[in-house]
C-alpha atoms as a PDB file:
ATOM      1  CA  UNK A   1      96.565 116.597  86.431  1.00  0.00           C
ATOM      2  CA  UNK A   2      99.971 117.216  87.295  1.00  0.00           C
ATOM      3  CA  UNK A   3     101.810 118.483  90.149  1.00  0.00           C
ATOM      4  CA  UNK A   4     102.141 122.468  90.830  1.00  0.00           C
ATOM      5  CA  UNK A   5     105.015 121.497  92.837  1.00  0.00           C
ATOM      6  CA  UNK A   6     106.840 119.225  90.310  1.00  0.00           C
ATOM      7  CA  UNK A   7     109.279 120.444  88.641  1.00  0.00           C
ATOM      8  CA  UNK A   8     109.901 120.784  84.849  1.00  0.00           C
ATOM      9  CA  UNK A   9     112.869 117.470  85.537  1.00  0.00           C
ATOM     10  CA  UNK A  10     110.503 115.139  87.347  1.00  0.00           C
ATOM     11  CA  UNK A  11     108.073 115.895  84.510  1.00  0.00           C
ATOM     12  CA  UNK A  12     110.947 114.742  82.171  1.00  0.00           C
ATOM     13  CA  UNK A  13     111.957 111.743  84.162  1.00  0.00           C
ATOM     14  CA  UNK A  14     108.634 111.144  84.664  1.00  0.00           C
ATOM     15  CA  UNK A  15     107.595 110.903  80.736  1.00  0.00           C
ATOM     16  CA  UNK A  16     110.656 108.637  80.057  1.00  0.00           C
ATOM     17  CA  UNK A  17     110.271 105.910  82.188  1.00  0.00           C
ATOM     18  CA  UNK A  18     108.559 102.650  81.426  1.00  0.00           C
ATOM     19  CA  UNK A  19     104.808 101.689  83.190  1.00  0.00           C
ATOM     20  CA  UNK A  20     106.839  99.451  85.957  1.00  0.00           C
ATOM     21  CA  UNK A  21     109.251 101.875  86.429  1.00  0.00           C
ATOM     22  CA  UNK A  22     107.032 104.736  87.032  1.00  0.00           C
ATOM     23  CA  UNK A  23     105.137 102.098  89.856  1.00  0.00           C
ATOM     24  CA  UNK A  24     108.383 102.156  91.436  1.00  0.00           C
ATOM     25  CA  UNK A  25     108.808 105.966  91.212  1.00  0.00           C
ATOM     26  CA  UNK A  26     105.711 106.334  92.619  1.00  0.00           C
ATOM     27  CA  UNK A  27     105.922 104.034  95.479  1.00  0.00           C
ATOM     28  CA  UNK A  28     108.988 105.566  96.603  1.00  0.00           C
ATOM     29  CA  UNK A  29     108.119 109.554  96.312  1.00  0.00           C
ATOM     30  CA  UNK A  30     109.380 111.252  98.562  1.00  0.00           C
ATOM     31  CA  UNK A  31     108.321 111.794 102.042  1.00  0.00           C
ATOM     32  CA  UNK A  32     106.574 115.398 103.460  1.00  0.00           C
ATOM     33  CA  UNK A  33     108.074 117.174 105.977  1.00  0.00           C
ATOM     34  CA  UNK A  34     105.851 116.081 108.570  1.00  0.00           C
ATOM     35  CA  UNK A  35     105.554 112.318 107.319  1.00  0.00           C
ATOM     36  CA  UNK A  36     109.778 112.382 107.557  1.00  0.00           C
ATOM     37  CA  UNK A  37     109.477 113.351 111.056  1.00  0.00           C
ATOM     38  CA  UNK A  38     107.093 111.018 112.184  1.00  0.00           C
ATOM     39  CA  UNK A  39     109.585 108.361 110.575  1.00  0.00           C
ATOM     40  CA  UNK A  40     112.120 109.662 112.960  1.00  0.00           C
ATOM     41  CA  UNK A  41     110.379 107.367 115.665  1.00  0.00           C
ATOM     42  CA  UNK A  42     110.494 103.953 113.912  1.00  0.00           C
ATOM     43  CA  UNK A  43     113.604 102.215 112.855  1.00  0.00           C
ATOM     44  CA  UNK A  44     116.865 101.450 114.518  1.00  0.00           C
ATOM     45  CA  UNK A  45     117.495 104.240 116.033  1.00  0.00           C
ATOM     46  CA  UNK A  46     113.745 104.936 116.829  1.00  0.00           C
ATOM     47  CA  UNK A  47     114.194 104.422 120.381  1.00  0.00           C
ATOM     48  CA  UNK A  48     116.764 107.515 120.404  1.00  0.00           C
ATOM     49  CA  UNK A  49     114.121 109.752 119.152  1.00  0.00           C
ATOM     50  CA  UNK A  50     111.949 108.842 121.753  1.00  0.00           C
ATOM     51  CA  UNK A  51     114.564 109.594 124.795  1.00  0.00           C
ATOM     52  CA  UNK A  52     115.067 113.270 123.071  1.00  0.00           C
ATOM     53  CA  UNK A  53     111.488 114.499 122.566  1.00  0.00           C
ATOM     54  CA  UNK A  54     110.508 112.440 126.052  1.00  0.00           C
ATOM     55  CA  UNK A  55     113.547 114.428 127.382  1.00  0.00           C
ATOM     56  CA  UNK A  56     112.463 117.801 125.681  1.00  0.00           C
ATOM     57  CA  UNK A  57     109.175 117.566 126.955  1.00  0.00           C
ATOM     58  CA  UNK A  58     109.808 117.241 130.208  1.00  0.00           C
ATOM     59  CA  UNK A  59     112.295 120.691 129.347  1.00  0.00           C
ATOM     60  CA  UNK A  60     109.564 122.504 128.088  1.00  0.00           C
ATOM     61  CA  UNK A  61     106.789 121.493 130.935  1.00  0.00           C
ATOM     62  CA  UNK A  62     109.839 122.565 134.021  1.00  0.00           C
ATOM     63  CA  UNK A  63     110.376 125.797 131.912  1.00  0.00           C
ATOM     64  CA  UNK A  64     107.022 126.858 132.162  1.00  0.00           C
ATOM     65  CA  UNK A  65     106.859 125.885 135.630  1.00  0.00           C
ATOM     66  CA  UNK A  66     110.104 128.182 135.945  1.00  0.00           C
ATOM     67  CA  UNK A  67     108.371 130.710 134.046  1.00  0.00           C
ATOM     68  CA  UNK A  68     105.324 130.911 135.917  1.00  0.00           C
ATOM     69  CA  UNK A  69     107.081 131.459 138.870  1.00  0.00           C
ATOM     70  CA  UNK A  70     109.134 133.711 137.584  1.00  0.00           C
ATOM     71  CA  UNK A  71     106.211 136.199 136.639  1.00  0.00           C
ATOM     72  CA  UNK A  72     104.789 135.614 140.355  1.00  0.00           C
ATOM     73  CA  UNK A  73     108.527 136.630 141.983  1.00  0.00           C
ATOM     74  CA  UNK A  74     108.343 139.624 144.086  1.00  0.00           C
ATOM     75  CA  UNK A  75     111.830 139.885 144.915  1.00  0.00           C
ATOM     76  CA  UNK A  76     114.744 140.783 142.352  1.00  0.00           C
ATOM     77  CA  UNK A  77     117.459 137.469 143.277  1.00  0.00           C
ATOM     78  CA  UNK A  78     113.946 134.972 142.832  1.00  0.00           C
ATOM     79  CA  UNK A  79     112.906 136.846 139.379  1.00  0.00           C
ATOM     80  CA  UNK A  80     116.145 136.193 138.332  1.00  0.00           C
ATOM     81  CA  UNK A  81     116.374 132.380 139.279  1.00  0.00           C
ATOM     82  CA  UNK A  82     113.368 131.779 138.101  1.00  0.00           C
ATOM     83  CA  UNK A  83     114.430 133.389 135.013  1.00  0.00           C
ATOM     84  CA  UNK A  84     117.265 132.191 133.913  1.00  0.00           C
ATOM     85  CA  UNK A  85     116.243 128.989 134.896  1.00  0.00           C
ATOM     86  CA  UNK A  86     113.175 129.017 132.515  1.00  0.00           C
ATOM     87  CA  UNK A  87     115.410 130.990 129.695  1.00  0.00           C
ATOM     88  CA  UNK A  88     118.204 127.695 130.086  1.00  0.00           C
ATOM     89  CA  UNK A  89     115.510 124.910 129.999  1.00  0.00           C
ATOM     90  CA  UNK A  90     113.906 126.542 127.150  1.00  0.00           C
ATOM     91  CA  UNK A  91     116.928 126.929 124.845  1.00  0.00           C
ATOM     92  CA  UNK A  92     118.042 123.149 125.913  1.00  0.00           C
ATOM     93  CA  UNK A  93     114.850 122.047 124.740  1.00  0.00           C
ATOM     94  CA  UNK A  94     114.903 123.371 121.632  1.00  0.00           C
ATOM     95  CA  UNK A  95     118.735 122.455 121.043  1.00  0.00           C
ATOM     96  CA  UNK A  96     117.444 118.676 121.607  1.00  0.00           C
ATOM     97  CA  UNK A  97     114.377 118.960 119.098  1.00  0.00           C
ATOM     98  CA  UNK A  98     116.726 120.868 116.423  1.00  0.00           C
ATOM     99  CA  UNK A  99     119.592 118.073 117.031  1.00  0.00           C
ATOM    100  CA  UNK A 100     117.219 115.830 114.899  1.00  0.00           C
ATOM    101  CA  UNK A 101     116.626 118.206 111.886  1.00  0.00           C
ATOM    102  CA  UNK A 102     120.804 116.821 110.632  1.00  0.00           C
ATOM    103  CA  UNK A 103     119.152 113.429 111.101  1.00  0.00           C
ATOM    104  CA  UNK A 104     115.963 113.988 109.020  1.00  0.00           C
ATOM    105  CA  UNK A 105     118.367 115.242 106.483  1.00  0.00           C
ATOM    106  CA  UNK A 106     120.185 112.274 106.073  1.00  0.00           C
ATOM    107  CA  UNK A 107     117.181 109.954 105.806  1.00  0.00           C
ATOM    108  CA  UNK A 108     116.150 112.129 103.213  1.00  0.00           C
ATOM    109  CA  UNK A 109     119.497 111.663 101.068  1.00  0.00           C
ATOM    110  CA  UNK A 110     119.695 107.772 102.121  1.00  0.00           C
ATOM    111  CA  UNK A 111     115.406 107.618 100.455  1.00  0.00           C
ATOM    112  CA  UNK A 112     116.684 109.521  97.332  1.00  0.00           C
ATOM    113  CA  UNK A 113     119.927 107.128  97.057  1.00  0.00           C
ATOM    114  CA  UNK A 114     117.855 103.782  97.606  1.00  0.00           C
ATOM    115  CA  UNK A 115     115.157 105.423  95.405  1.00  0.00           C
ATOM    116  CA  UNK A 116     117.786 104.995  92.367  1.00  0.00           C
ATOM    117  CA  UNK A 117     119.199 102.308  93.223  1.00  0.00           C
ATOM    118  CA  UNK A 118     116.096 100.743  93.026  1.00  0.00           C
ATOM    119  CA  UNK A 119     115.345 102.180  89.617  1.00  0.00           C
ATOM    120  CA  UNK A 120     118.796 101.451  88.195  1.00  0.00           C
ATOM    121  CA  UNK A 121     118.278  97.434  89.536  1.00  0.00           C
ATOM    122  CA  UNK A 122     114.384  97.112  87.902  1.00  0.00           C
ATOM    123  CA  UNK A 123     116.369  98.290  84.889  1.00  0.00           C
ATOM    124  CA  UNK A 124     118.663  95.395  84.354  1.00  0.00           C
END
């Protein structure tokens, strides 16, 4: 049964390559979206990914702290610190979880290039 997501290429690569090199294809597909982020937390720079979602939570929980009081503010100058405080923490937080889409990127690239590397050495 085939893939409705593969394309008419990987069908082709797929049909010309050898019973250890489609092993190798295999064990090196590439990663979901979700499975890619989660691999954002292991590695080298693991430890960075950690700091910024840590860091982003804590964001989100004082924004809707801020927010919450904001909606209880019975005066105009506390509606607006309240609000504007919960508006900046908000947008900060999801500036720090977006910084790590570029990163995810990049892995993805670096699996594809090690991918046929990988290929290209089981051929020789």
């Amino acid at each position: 049964m085939t893939d409705p997501h593969e394309s008419k290429l990987d069908r082709m690569i797929a049909d010309a390559l050898t019973g250890q090199d489609r092993e190798l294809l295999k064990e090196t597909q590439e990663l979901g979206y979700f499975a890619l982020g989660l691999s954002q937390f292991r590695g080298r720079l693991g430890w960075v990914t950690w700091v910024i979602m840590v860091l982003q939570g804590v964001m989100f929980l004082a924004a809707v702290w801020c927010g919450i009081r904001f909606f209880g503010a019975v005066e105009v100058l506390g509606a607006l610190k309240w609000g504007l405080s919960c508006a900046v923490l908000v947008l900060t937080a999801l500036q720090l979880k977006l910084s790590l889409a570029p990163q995810m990127q990049a892995d993805r690239v670096i699996r594809e290039v090690k991918r046929l590397e990988l290929l290209i050495a089981s051929r020789d």
